[in-house]
N, C-alpha and C. Protein backbone atom coordinates (compact mmCIF):
# COMPACT_ATOMS: atom_id res chain seq x y z
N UNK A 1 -1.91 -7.41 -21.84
CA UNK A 1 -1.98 -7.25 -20.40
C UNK A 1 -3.18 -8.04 -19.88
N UNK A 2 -2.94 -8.82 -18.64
CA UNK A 2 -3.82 -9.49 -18.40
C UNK A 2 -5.20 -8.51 -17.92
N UNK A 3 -6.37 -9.23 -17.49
CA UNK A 3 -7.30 -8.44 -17.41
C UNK A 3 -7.22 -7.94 -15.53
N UNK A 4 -6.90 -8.93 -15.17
CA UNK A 4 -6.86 -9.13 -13.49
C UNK A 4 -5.32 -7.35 -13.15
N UNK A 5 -4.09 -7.38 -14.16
CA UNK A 5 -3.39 -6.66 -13.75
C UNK A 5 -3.71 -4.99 -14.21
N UNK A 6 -4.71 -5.52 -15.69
CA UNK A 6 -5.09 -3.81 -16.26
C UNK A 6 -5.62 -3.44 -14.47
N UNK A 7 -6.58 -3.76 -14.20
CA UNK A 7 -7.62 -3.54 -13.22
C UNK A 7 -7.07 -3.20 -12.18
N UNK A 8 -5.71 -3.23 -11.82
CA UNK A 8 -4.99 -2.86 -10.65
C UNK A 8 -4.19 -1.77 -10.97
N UNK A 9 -3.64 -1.29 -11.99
CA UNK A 9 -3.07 0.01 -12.28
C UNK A 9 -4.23 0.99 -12.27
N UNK A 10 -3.81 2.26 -11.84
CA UNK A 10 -4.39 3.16 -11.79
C UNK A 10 -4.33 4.51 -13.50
N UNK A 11 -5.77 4.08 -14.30
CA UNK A 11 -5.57 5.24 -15.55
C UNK A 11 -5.27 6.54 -15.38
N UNK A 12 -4.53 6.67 -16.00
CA UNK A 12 -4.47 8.46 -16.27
C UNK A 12 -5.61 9.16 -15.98
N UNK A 13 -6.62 8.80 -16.06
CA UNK A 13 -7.95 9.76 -16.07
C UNK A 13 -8.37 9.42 -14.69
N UNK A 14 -8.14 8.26 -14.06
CA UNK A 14 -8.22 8.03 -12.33
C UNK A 14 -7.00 9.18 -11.32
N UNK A 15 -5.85 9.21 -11.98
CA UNK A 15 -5.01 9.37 -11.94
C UNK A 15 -5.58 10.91 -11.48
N UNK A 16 -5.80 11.79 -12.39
CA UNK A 16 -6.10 13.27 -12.40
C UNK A 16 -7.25 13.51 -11.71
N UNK A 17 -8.41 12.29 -11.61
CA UNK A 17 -9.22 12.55 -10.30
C UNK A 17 -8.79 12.54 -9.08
N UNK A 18 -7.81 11.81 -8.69
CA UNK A 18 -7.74 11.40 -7.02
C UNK A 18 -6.77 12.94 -6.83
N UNK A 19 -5.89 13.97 -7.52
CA UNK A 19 -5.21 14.72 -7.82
C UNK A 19 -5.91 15.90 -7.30
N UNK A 20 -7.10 15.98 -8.47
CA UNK A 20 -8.30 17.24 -8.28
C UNK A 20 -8.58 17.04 -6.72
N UNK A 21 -9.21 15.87 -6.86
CA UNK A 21 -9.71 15.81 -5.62
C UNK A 21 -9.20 15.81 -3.82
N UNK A 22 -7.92 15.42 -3.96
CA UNK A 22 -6.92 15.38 -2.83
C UNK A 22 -5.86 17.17 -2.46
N UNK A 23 -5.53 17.76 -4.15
CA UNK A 23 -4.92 18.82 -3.85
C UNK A 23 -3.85 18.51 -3.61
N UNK A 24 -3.44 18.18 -2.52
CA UNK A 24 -2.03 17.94 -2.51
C UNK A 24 -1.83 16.74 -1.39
N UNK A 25 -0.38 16.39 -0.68
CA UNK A 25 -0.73 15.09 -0.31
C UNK A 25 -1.40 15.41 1.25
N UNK A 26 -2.10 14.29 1.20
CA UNK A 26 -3.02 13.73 2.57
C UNK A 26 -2.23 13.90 3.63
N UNK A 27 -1.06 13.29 3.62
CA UNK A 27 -0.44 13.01 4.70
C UNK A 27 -0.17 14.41 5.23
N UNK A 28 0.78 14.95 4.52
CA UNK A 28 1.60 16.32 4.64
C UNK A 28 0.48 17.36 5.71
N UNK A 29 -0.92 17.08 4.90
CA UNK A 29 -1.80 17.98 5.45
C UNK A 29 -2.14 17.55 6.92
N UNK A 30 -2.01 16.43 7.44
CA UNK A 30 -2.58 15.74 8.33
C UNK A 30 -1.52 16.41 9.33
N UNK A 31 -0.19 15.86 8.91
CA UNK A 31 0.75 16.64 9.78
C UNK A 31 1.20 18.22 9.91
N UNK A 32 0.55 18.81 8.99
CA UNK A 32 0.74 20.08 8.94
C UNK A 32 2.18 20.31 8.43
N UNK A 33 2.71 19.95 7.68
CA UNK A 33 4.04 19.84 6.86
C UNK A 33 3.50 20.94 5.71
N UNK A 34 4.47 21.63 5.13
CA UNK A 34 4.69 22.50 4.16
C UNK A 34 5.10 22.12 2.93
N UNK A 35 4.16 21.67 1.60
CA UNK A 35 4.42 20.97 0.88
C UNK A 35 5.78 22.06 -0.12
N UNK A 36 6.56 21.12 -0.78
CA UNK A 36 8.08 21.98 -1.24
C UNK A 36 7.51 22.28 -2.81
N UNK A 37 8.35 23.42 -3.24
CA UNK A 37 7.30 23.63 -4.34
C UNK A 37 8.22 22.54 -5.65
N UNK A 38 9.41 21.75 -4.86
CA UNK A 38 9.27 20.66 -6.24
C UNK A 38 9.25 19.31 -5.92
N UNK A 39 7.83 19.00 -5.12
CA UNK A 39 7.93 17.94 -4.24
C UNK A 39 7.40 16.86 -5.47
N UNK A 40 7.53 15.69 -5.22
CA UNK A 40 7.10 14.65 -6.35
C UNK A 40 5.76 13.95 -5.72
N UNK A 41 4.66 13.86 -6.46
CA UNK A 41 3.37 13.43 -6.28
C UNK A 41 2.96 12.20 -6.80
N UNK A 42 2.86 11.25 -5.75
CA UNK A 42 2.08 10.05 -6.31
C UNK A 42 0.92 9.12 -6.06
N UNK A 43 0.16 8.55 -6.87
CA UNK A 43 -1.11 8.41 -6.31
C UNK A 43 -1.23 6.76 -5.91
N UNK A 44 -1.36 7.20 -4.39
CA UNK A 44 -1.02 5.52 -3.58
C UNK A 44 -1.94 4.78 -3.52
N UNK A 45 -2.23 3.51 -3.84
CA UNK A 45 -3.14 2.86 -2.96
C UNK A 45 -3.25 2.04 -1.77
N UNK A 46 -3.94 2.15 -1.47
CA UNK A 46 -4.25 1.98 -0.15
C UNK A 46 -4.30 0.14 0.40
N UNK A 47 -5.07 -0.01 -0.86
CA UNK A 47 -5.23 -1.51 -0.63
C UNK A 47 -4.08 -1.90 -1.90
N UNK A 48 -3.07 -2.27 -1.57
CA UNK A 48 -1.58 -2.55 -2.32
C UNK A 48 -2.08 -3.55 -3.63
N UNK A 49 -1.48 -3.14 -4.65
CA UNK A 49 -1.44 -3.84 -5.56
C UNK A 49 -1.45 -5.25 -5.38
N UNK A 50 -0.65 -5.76 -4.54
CA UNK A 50 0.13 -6.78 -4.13
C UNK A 50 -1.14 -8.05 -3.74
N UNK A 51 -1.96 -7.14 -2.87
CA UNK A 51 -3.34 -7.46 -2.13
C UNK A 51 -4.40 -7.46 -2.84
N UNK A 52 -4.49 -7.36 -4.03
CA UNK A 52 -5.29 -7.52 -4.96
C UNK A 52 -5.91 -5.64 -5.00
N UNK A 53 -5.35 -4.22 -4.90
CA UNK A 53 -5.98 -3.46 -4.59
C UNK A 53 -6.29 -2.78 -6.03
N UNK A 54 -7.51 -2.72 -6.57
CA UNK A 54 -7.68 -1.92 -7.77
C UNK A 54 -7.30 -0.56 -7.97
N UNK A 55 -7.11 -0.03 -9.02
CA UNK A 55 -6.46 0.98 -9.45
C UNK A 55 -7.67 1.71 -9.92
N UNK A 56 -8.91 2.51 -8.74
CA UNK A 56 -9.85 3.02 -8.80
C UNK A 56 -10.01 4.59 -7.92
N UNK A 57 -10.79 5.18 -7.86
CA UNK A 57 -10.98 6.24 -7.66
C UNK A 57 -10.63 5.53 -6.52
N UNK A 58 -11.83 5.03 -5.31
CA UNK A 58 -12.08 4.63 -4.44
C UNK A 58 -10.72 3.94 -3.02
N UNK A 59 -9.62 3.97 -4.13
CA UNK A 59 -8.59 3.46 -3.74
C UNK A 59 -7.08 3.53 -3.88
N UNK A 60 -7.70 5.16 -3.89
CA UNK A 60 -5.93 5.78 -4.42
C UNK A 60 -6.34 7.33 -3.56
N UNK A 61 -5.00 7.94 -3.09
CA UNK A 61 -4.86 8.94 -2.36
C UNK A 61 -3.54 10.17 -2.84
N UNK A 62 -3.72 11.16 -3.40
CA UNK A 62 -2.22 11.92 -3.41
C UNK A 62 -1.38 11.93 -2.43
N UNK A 63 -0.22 11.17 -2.52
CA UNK A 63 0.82 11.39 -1.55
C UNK A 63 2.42 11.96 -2.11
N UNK A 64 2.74 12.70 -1.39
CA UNK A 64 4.21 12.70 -1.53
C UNK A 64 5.21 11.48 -1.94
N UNK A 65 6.62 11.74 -2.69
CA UNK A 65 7.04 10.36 -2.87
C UNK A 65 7.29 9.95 -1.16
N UNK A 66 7.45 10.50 -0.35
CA UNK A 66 8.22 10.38 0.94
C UNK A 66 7.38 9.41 1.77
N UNK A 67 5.84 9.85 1.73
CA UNK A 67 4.92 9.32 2.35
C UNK A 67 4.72 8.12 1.63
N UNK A 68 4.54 8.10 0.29
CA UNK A 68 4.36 6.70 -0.35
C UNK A 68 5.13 5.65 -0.26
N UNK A 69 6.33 5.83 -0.07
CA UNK A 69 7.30 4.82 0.51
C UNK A 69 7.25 4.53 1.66
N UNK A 70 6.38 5.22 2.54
CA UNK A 70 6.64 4.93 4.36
C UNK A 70 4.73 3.75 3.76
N UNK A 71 4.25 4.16 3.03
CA UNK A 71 3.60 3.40 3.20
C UNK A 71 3.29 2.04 2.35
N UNK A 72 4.15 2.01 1.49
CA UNK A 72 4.65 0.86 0.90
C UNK A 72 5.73 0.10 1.13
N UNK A 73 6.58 0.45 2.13
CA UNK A 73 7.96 -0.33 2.61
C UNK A 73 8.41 0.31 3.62
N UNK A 74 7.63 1.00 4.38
CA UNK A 74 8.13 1.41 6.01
C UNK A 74 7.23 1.11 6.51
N UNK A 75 7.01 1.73 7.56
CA UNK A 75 6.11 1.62 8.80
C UNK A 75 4.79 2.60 8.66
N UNK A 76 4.04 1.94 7.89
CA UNK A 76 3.07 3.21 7.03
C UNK A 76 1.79 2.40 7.56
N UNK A 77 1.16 1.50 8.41
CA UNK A 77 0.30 0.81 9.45
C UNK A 77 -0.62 2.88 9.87
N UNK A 78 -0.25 3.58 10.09
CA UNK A 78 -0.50 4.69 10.86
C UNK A 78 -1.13 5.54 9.41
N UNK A 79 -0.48 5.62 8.68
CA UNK A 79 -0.69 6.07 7.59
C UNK A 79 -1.51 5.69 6.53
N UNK A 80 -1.74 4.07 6.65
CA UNK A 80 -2.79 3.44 5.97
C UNK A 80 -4.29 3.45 6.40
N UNK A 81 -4.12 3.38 7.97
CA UNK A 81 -5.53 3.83 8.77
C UNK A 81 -6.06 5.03 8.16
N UNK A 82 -5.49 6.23 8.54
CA UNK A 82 -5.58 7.56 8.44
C UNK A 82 -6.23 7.79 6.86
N UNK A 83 -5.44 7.17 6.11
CA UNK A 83 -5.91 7.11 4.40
C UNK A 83 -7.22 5.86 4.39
N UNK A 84 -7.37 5.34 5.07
CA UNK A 84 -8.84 4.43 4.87
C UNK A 84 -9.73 5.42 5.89
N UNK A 85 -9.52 6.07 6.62
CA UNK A 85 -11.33 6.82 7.35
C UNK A 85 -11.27 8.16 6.32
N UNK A 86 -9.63 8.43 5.65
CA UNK A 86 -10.31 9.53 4.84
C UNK A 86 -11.19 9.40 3.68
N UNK A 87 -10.80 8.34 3.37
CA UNK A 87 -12.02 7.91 2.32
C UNK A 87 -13.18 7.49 2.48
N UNK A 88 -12.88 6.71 3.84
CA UNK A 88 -14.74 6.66 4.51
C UNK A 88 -15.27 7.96 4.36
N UNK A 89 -14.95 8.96 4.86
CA UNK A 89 -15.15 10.40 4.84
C UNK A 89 -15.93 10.83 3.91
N UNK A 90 -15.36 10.84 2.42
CA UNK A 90 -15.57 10.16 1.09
C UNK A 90 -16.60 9.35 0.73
N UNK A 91 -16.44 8.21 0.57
CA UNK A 91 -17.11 7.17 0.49
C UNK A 91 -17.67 6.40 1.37
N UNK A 92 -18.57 6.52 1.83
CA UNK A 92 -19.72 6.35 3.10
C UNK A 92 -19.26 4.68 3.36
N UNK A 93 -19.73 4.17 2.39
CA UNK A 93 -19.76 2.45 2.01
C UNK A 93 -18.50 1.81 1.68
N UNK A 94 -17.24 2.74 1.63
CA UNK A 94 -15.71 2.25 1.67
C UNK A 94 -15.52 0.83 2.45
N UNK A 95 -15.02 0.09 2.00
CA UNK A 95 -14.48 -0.79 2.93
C UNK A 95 -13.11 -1.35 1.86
N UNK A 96 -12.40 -1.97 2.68
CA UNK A 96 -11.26 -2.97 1.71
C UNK A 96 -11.89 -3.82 0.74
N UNK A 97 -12.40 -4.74 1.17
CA UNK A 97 -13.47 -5.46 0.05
C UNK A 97 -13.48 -4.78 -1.10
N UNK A 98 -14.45 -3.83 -0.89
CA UNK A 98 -14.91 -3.13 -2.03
C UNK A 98 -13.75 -2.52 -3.65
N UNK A 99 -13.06 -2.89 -2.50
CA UNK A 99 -11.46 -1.85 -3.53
C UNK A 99 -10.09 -2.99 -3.60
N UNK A 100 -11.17 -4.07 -3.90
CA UNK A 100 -9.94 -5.62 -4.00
C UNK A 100 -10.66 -6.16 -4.84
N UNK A 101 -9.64 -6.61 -5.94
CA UNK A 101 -10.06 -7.49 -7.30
C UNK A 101 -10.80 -8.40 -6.83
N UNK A 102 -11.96 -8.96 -7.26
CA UNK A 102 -11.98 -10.42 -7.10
C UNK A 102 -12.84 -10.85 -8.55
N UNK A 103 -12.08 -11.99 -8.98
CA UNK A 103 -12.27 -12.40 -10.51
C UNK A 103 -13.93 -12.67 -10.65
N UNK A 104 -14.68 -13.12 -9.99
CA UNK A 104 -16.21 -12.84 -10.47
C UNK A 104 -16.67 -11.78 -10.24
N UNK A 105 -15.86 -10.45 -9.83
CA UNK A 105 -16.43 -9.24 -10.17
C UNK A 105 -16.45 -8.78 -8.39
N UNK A 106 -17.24 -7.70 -8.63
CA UNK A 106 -17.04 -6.64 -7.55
C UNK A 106 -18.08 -7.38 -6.24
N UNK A 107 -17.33 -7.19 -5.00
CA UNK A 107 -17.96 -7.49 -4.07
C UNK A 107 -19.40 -6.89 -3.51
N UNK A 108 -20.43 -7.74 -3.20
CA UNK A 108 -21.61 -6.91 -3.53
C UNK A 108 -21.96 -6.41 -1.60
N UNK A 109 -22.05 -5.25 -1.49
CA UNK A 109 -21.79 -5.00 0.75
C UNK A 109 -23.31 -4.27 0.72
């Protein structure tokens, strides 16, 4: 596996942090939705794979499968905001930068 694509999947052990730490999904809570007790959970990022987005604490959120698809191939613009100030929230010094590959290493803000 290249080194550029390890760095964009999210580990198992990232995986069970953003989990602990989120509870259940972001969205659901935002809207006050009633999570189902066999709803499917996945941990999104924010800054898309696609976009160079690392597979880090800093850049992954628990979402529903429902929500993760509105924000990977719907109209998820509303939903991506909302998931970047919650992590400001979080992470004081968040920005996109910070949570995007770049091959000489981490952006210094």
């Amino acid at each position: 596996m290249k080194k550029r694509t390890k760095q964009l999947q999210f580990s198992t052990e990232t995986v069970k942090a953003i989990f602990e730490r989120d509870q259940e999904c972001i969205f659901c809570r935002k809207f006050g939705l009633a999570p189902y007790d066999n709803q499917i959970f996945d941990c999104c990022h924010i800054v898309n794979k696609s976009q160079g987005g690392l597979g880090i604490l800093q850049n992954g959120v628990k979402g529903c499968r429902y929500h993760h698809h509105e924000i990977d191939n719907g109209n998820g613009q509303e939903l991506r905001e909302f998931a970047e100030e919650y992590l400001k929230s979080i992470y004081p010094d968040w920005s996109r930068e910070s949570v995007t590959y770049n091959k000489w290493g981490f952006f210094d803000e």
